[in-house]
C-alpha atoms as a PDB file:
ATOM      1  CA  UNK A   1     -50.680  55.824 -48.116  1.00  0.00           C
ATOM      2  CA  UNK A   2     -53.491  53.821 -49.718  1.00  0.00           C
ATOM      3  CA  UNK A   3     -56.328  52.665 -47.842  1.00  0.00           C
ATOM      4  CA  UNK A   4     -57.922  50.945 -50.683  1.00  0.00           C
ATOM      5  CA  UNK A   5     -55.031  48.440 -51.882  1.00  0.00           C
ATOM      6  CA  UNK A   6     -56.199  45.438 -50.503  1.00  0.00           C
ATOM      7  CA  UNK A   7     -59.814  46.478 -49.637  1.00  0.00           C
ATOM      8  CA  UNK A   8     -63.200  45.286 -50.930  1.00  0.00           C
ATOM      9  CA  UNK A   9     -64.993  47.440 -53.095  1.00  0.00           C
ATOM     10  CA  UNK A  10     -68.150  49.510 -51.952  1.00  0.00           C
ATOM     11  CA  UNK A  11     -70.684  47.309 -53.281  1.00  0.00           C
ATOM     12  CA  UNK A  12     -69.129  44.323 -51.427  1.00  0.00           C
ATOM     13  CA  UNK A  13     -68.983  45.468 -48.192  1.00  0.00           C
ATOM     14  CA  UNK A  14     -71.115  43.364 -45.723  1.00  0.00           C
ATOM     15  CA  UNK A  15     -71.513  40.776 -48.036  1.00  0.00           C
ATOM     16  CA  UNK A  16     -70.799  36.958 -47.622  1.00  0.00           C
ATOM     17  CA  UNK A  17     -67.368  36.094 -49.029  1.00  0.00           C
ATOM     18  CA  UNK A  18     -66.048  32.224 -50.085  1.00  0.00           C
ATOM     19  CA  UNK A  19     -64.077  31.096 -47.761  1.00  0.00           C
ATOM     20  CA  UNK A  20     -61.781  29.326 -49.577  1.00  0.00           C
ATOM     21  CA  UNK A  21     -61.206  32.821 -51.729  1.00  0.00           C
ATOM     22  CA  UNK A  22     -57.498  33.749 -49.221  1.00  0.00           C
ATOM     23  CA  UNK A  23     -57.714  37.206 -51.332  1.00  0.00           C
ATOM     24  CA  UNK A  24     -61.460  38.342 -50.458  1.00  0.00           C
ATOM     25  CA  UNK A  25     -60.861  37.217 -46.772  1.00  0.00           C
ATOM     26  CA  UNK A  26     -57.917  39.687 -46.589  1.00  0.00           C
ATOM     27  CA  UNK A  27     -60.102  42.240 -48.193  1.00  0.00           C
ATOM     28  CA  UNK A  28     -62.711  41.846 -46.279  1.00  0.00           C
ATOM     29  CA  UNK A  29     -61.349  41.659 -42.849  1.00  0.00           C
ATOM     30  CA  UNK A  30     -58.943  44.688 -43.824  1.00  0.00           C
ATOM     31  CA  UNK A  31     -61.769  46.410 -44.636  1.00  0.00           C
ATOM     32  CA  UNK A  32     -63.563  45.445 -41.680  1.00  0.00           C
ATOM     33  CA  UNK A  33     -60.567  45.773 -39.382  1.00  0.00           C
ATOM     34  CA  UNK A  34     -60.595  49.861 -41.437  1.00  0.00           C
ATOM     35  CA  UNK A  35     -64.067  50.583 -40.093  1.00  0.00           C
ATOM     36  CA  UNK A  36     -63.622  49.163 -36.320  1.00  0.00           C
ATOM     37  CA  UNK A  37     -60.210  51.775 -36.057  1.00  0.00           C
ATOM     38  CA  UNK A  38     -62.528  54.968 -37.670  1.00  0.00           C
ATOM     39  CA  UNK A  39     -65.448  53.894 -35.117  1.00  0.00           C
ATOM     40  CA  UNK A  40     -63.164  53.931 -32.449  1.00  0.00           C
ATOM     41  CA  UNK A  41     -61.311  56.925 -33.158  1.00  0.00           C
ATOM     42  CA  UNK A  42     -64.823  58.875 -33.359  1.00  0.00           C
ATOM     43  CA  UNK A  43     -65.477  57.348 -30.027  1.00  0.00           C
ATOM     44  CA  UNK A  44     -62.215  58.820 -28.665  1.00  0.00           C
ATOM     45  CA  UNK A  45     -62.977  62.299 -30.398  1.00  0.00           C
ATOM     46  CA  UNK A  46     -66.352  62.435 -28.757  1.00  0.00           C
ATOM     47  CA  UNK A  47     -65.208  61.479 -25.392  1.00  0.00           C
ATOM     48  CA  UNK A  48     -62.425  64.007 -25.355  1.00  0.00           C
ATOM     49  CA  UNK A  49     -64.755  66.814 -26.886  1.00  0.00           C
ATOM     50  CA  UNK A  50     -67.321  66.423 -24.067  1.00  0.00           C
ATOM     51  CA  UNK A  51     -66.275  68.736 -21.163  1.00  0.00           C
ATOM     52  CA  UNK A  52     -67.702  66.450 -18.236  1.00  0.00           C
ATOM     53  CA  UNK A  53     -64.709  63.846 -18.963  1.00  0.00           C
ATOM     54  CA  UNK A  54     -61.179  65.179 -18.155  1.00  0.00           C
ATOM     55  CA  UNK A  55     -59.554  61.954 -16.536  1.00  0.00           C
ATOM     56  CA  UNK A  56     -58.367  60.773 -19.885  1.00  0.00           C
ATOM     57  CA  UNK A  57     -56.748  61.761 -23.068  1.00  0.00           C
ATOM     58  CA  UNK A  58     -58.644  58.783 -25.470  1.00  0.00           C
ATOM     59  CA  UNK A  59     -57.293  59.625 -28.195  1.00  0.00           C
ATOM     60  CA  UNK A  60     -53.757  59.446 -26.934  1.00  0.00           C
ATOM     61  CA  UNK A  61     -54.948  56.545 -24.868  1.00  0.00           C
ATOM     62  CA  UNK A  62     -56.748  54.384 -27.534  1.00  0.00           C
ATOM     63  CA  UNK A  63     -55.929  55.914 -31.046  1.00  0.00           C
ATOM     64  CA  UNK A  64     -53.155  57.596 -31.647  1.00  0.00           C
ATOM     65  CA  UNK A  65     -50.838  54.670 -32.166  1.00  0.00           C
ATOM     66  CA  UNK A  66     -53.684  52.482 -33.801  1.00  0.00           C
ATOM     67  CA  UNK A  67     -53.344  53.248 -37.782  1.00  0.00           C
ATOM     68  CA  UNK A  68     -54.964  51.805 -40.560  1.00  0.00           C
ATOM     69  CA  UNK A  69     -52.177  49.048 -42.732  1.00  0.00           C
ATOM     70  CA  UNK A  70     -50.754  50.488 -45.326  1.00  0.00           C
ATOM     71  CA  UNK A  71     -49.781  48.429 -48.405  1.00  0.00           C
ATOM     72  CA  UNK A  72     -48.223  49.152 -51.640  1.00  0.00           C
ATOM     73  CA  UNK A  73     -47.340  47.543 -55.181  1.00  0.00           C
END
């Protein structure tokens, strides 16, 4: 799988894109879209490592079936 086929380099992350560049865009809201799925699977790790919450399976619940796209050449 490649996580970096259609992603912005480092150095570009968080910066201002053209809008009427269609190939940044994609990069940059893959990339963005990339960081919002590892934030969220930490948040799931952390709540089903703590030992106070037991109601809920999060990472079954919330990331499990949520992967990063995959594209290829």
């Amino acid at each position: 799988m490649s996580e970096t086929i259609g992603r912005l380099p480092l150095d570009l992350v968080d910066q201002p894109h053209v809008h009427d560049a269609p190939n940044r865009t994609v990069e940059a809201m893959l990339t963005k879209l990339d960081a919002l799925i590892d934030i969220q699977a930490g948040l799931a790790a952390k709540l089903d490592a703590d030992p106070g919450v037991t109601d809920t399976d999060y990472a079954a619940t919330l990331t499990d079936s949520l992967k990063k796209l995959d594209l290829i050449l």
